[in-house]
N, C-alpha and C. Protein backbone atom coordinates (compact mmCIF):
# COMPACT_ATOMS: atom_id res chain seq x y z
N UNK A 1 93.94 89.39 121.55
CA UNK A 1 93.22 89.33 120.30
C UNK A 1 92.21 90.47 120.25
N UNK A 2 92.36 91.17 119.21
CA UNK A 2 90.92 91.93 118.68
C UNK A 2 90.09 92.32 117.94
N UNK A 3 89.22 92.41 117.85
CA UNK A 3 88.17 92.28 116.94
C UNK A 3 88.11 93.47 116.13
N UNK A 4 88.44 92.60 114.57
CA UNK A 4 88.22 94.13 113.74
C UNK A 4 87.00 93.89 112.40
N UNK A 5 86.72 94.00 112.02
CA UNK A 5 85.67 94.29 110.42
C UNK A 5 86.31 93.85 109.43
N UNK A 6 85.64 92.99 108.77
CA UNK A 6 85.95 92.73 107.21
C UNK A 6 85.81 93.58 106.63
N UNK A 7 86.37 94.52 105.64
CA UNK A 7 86.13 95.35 104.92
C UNK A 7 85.23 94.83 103.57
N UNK A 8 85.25 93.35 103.38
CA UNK A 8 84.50 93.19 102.46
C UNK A 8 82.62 93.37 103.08
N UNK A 9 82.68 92.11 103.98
CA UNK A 9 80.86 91.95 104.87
C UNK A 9 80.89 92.55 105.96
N UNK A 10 81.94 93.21 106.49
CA UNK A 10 81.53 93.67 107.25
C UNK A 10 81.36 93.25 108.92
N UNK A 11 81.27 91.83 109.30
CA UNK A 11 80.96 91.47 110.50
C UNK A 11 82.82 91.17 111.14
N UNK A 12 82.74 90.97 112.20
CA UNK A 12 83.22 90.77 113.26
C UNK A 12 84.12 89.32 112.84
N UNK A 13 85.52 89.75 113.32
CA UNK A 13 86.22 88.94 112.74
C UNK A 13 87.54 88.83 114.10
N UNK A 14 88.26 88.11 114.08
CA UNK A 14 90.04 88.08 114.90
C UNK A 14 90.72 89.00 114.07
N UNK A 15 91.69 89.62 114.78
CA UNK A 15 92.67 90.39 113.96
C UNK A 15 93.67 89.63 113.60
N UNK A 16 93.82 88.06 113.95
CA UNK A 16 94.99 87.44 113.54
C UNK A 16 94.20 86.29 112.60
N UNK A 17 93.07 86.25 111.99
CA UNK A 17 92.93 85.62 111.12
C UNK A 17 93.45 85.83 109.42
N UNK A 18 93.49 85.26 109.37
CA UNK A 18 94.45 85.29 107.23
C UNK A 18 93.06 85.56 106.53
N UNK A 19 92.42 84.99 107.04
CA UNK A 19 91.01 85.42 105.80
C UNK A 19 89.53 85.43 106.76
N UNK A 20 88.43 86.21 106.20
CA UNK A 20 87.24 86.20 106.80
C UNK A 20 86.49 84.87 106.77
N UNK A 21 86.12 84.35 107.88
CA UNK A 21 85.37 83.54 108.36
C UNK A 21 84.14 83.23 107.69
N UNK A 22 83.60 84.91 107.64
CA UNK A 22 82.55 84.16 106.55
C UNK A 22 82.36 84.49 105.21
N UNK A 23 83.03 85.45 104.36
CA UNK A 23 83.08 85.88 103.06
C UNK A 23 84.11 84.92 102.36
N UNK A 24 85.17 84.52 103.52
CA UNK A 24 86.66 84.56 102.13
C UNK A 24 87.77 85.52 102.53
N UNK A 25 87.63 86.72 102.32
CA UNK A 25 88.31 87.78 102.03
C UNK A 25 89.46 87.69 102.32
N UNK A 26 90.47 87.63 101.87
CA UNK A 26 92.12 87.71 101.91
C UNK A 26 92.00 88.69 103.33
N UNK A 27 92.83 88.47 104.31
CA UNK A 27 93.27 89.92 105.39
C UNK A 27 94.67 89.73 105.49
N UNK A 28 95.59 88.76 104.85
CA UNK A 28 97.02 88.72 105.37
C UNK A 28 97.58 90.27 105.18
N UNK A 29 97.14 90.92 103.61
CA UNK A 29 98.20 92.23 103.36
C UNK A 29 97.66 93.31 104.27
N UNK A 30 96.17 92.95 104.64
CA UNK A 30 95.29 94.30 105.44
C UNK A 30 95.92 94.33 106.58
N UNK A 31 95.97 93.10 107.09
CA UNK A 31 96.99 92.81 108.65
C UNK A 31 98.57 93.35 108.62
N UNK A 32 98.91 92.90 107.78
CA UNK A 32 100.56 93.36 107.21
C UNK A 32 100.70 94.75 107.22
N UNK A 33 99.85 95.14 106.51
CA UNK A 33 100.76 96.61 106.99
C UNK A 33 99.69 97.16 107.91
N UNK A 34 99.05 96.86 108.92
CA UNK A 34 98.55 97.19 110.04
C UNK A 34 99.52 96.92 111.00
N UNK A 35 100.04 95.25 110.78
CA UNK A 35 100.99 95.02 112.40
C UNK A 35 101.97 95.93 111.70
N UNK A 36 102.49 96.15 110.38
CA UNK A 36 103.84 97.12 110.19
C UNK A 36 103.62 98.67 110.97
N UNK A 37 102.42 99.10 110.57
CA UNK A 37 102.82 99.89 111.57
C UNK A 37 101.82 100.35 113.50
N UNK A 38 101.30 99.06 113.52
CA UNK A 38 100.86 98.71 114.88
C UNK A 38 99.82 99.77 114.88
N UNK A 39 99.04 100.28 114.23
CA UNK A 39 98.05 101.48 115.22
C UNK A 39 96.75 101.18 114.16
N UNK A 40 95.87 101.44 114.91
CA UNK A 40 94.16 101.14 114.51
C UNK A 40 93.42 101.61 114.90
N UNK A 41 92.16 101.90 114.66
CA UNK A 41 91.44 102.79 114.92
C UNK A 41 89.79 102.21 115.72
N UNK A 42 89.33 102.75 116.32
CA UNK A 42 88.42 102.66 117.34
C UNK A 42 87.10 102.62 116.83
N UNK A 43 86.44 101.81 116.59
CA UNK A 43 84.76 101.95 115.88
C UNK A 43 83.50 101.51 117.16
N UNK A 44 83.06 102.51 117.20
CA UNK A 44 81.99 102.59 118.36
C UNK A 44 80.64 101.91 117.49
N UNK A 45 80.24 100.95 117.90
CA UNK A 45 79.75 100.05 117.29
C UNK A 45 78.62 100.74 118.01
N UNK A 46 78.16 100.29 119.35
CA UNK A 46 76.51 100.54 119.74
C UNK A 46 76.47 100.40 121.11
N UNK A 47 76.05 101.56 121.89
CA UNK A 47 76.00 101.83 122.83
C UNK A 47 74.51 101.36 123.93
N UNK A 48 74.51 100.44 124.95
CA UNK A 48 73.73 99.61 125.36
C UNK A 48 72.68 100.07 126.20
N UNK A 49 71.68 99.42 126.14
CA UNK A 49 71.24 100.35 127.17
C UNK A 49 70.57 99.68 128.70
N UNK A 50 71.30 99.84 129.39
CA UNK A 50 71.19 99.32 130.97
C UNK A 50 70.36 100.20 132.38
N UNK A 51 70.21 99.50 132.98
CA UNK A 51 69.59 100.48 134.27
C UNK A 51 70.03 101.22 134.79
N UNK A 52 71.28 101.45 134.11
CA UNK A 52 72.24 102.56 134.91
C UNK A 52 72.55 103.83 133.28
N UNK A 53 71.19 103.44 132.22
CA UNK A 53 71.50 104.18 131.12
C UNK A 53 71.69 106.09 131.46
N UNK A 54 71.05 106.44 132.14
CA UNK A 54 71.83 107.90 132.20
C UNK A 54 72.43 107.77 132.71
N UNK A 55 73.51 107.54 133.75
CA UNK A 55 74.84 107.69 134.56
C UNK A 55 76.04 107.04 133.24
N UNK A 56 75.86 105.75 132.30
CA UNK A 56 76.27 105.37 131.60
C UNK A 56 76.64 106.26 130.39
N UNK A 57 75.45 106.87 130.22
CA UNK A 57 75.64 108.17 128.86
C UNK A 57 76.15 108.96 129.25
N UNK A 58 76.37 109.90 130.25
CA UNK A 58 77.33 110.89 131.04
C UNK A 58 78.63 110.74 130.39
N UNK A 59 79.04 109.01 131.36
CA UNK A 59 80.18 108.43 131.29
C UNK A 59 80.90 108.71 129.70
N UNK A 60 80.11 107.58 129.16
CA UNK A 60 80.19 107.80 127.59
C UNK A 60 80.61 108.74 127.03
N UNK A 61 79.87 110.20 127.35
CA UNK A 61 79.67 111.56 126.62
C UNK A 61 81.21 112.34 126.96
N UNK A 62 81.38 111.98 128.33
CA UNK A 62 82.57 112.27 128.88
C UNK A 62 83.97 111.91 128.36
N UNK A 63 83.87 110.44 128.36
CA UNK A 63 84.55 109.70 127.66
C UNK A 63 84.85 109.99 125.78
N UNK A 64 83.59 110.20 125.27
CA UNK A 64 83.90 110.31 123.74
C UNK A 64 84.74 112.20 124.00
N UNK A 65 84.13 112.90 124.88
CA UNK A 65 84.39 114.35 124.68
C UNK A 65 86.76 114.41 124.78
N UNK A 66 86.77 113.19 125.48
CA UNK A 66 88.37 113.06 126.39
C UNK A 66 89.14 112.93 124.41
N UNK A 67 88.44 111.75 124.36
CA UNK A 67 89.13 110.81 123.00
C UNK A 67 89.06 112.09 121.58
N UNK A 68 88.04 112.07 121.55
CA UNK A 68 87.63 112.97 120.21
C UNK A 68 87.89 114.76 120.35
N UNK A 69 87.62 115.15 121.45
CA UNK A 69 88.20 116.50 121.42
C UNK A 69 87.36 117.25 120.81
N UNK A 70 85.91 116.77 121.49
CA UNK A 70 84.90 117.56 120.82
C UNK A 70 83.95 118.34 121.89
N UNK A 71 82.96 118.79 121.58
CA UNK A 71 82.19 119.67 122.53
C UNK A 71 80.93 118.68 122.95
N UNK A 72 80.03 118.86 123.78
CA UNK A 72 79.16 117.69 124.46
C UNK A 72 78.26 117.71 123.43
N UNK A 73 78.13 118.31 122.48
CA UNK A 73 76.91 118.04 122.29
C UNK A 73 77.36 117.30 120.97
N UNK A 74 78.25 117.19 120.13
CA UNK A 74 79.00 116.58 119.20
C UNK A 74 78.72 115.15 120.26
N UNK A 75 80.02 114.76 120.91
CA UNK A 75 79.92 113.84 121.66
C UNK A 75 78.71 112.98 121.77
N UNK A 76 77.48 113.57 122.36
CA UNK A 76 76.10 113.09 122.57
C UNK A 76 75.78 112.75 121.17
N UNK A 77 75.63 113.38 120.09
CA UNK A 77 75.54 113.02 118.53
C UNK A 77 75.61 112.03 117.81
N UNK A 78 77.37 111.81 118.62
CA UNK A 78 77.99 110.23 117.84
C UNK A 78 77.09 108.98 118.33
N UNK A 79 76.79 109.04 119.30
CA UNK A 79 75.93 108.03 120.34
C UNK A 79 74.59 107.74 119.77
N UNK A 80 74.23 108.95 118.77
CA UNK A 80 73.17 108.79 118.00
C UNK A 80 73.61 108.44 116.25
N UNK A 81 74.71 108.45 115.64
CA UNK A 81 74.87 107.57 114.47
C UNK A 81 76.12 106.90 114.85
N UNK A 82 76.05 105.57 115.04
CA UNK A 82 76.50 104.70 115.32
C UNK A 82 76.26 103.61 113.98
N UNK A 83 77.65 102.82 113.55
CA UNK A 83 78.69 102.97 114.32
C UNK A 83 79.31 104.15 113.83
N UNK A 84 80.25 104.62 114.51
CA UNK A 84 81.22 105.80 114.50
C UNK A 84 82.86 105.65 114.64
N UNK A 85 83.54 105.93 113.37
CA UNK A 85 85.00 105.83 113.81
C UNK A 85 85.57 107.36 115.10
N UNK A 86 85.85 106.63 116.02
CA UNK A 86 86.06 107.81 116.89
C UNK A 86 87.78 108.29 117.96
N UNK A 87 88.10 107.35 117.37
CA UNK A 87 90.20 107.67 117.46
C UNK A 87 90.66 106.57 116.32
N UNK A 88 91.74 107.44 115.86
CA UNK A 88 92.67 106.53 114.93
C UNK A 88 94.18 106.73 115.85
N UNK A 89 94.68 106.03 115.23
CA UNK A 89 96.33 106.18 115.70
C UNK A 89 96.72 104.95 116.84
N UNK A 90 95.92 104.17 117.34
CA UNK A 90 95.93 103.36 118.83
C UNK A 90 96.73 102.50 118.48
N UNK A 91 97.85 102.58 119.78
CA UNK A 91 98.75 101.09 119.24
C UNK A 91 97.86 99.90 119.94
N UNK A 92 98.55 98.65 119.73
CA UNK A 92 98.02 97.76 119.91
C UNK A 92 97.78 97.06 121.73
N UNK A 93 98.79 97.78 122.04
CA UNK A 93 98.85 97.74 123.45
C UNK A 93 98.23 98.44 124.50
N UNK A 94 97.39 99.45 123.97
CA UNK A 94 96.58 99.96 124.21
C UNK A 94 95.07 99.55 124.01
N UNK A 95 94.65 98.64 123.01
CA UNK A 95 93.57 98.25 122.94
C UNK A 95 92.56 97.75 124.10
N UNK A 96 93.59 96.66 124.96
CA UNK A 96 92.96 95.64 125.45
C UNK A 96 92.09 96.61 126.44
N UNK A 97 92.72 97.72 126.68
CA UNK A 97 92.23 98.62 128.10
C UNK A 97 91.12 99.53 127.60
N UNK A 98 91.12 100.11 126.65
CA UNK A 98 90.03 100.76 125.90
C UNK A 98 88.71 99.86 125.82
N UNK A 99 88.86 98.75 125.16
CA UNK A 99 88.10 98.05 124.93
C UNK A 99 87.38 97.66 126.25
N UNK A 100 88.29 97.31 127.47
CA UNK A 100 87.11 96.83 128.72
C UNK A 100 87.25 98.33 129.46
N UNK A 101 87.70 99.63 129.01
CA UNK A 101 86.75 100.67 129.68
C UNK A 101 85.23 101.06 129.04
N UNK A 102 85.33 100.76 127.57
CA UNK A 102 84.20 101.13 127.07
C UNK A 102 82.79 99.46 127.47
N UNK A 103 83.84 98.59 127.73
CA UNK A 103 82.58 97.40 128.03
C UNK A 103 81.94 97.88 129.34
N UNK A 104 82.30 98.62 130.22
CA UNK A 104 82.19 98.89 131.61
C UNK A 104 81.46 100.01 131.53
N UNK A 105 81.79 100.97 130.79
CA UNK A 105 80.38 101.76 130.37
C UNK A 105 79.22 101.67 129.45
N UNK A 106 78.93 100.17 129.10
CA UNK A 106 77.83 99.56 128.11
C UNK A 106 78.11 99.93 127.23
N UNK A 107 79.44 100.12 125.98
CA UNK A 107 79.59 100.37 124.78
C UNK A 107 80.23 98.90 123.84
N UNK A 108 80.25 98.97 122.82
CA UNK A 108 80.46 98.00 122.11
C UNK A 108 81.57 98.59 121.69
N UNK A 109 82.63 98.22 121.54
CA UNK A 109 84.02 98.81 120.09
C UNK A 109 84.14 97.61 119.29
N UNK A 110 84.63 98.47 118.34
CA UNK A 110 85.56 97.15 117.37
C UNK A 110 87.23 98.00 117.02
N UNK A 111 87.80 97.25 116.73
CA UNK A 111 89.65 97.90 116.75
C UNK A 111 89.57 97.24 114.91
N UNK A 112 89.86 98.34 114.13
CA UNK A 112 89.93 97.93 112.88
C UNK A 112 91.98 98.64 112.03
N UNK A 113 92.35 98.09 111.32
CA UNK A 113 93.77 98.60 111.37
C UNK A 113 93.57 100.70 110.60
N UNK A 114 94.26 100.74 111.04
CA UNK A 114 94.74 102.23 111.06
C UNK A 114 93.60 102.95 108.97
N UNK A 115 94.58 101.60 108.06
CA UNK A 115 94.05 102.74 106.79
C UNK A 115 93.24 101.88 106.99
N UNK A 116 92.32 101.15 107.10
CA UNK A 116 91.07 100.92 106.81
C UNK A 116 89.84 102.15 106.99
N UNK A 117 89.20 102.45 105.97
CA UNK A 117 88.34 103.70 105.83
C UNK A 117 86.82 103.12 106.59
N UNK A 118 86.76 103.58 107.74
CA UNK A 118 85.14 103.11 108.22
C UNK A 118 84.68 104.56 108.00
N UNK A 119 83.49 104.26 107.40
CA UNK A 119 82.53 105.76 106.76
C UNK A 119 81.42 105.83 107.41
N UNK A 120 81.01 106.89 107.58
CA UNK A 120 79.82 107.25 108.38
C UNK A 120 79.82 108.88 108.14
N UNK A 121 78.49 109.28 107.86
CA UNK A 121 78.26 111.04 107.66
C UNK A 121 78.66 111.62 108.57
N UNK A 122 78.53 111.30 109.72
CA UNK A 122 78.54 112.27 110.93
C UNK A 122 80.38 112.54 111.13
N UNK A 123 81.34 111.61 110.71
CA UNK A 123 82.09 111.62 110.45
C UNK A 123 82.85 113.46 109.65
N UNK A 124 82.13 113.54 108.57
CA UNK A 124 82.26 114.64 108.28
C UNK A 124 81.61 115.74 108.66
N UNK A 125 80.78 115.64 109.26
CA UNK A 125 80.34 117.06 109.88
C UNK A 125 81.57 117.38 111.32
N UNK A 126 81.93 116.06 111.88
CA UNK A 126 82.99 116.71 112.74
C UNK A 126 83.97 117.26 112.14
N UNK A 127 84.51 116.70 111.27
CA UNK A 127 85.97 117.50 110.60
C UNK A 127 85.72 118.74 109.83
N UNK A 128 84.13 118.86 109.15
CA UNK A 128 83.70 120.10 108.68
C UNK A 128 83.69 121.29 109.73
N UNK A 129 83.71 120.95 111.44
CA UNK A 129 83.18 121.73 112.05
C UNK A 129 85.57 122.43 112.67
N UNK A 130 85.93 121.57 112.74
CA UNK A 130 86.96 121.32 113.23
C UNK A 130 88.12 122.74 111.97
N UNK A 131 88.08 122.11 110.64
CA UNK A 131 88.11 122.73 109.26
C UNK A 131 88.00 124.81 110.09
N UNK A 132 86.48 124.19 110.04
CA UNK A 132 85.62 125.67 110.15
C UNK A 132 86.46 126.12 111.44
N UNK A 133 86.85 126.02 112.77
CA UNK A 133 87.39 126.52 114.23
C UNK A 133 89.04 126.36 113.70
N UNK A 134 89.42 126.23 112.29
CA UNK A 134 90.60 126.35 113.08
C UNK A 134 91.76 127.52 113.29
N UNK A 135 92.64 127.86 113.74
CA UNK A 135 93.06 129.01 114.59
C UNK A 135 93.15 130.22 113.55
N UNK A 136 92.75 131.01 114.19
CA UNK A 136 92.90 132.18 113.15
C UNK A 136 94.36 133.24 113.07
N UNK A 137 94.99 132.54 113.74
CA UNK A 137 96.45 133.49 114.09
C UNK A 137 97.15 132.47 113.03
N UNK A 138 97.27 130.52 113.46
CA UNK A 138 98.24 130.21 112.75
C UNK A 138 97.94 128.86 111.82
N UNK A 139 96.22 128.82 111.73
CA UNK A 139 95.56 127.62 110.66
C UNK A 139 95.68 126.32 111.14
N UNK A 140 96.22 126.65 112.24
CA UNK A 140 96.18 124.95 112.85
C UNK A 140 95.02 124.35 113.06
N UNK A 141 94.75 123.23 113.11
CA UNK A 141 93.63 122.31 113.24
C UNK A 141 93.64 122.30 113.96
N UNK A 142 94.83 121.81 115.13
CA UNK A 142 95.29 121.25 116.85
C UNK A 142 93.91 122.20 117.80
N UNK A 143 93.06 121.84 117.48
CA UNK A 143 91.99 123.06 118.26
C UNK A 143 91.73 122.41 119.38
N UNK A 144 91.33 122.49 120.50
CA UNK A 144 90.46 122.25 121.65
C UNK A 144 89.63 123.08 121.58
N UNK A 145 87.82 122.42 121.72
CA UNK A 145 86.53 123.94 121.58
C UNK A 145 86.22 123.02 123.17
N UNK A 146 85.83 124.10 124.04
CA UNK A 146 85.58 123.56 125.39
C UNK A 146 83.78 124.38 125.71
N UNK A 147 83.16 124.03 126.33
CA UNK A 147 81.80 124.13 126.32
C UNK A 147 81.68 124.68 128.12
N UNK A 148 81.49 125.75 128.33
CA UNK A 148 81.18 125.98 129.66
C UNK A 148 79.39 126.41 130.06
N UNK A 149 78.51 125.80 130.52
CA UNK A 149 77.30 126.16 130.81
C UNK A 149 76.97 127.53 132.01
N UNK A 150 76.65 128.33 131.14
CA UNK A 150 76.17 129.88 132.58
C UNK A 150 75.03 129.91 133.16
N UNK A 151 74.69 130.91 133.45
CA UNK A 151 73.57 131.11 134.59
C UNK A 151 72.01 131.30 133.42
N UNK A 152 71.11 130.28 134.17
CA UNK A 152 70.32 130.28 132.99
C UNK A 152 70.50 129.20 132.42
N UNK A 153 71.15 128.63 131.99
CA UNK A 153 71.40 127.54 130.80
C UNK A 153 72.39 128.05 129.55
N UNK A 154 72.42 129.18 129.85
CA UNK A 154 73.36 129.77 128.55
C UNK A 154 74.74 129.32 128.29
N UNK A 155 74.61 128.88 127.04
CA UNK A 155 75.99 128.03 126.80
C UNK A 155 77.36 128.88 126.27
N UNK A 156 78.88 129.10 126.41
CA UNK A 156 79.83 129.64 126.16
C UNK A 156 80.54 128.41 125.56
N UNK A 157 81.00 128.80 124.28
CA UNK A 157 81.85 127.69 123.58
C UNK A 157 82.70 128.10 123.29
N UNK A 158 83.92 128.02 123.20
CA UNK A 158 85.13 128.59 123.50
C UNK A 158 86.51 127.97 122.64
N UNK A 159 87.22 128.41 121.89
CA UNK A 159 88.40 127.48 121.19
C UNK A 159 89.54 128.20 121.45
N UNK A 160 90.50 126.86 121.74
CA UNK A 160 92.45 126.94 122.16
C UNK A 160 92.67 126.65 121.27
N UNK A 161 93.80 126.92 120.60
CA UNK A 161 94.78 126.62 119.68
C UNK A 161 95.77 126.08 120.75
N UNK A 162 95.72 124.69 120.33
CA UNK A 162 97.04 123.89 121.21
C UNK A 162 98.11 124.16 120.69
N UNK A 163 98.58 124.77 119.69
CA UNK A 163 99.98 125.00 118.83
C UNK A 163 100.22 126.46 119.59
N UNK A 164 99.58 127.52 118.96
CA UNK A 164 99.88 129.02 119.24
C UNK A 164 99.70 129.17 120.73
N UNK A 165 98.44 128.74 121.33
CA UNK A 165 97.88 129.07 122.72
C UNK A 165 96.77 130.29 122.39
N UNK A 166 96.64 130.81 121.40
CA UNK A 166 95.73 132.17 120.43
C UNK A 166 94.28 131.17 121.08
N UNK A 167 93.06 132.06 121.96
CA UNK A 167 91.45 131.47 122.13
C UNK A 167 90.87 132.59 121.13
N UNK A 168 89.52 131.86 120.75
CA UNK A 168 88.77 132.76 119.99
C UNK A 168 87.42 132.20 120.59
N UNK A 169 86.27 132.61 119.85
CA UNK A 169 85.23 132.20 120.11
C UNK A 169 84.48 131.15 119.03
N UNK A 170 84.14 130.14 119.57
CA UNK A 170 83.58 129.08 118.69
C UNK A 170 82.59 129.81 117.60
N UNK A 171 82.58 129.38 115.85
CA UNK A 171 81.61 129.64 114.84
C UNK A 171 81.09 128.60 114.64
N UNK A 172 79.72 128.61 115.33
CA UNK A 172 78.85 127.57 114.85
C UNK A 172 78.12 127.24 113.72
């Protein structure tokens, strides 16, 4: 079982319930064509904070940088507007394990179905930034921007085109 959002109120619901618990809200057709095509998306609800909170945020930062395919300091960002939709596409069989890696690093998720639209600004500044890097040989999006720290503190940000293999240099 997993926990997804009413799109009407909003709170915390079963993914195999027919209607919200506490609004009402019809979910049989939202579910329907979610189990039709099995994949949902990842909402980083709120990230906890424990005695092990910097080794935990590392983790986290690490973790969002694997999923999202972003640079650390993006990553560190999301952790600050929360909640955050931060993978779509997840089948269902995949959930259960996501869900207790992120409990194990003090994060909260919720699994909501695939078209359900969870909104948040920060949302678009990643895809604005993604838009902006992408390959200049063949327009692909498929970017990887990788972040290497130099001598000094000086930061090198760097973008692959996973399609062409063409690097350029990150425009911030």
């Amino acid at each position: 079982m997993a926990l997804i959002k009413c799109p009407e109120c909003g709170k915390e619901i079963s993914d195999k319930s027919k209607q919200c618990i506490h609004c009402g809200f019809p979910l049989e057709e939202l579910l329907a064509s979610a189990n039709a095509t099995g994949l949902y998306s990842v909402v980083l609800e709120r990230f906890v904070m424990t005695s092990k909170y910097v080794e935990n945020k590392a983790e986290v930062i690490g973790y969002l940088q694997e999923i999202m395919d972003v640079v650390t300091a993006d990553a560190e960002n999301v952790l600050y507007h929360l909640p955050q939709k931060i993978a779509d596409g997840i089948k269902k069989e995949n959930i259960e394990a996501m869900e207790k890696r992120f409990k194990e690093i003090g994060c909260k998720v919720s699994f909501v179905p695939s078209d359900v639209r969870v909104e948040h600004p920060y949302n678009a500044v990643i895809e604005e930034k993604r838009r902006k890097n992408a390959c200049p040989k063949c327009q692909s999006e498929n970017v990887a921007i990788s972040e290497k720290m130099g001598f000094f503190g000086n930061r090198k940000i760097s973008c692959h085109c996973k399609d062409c293999g063409h690097d350029w240099k990150y425009a911030e």
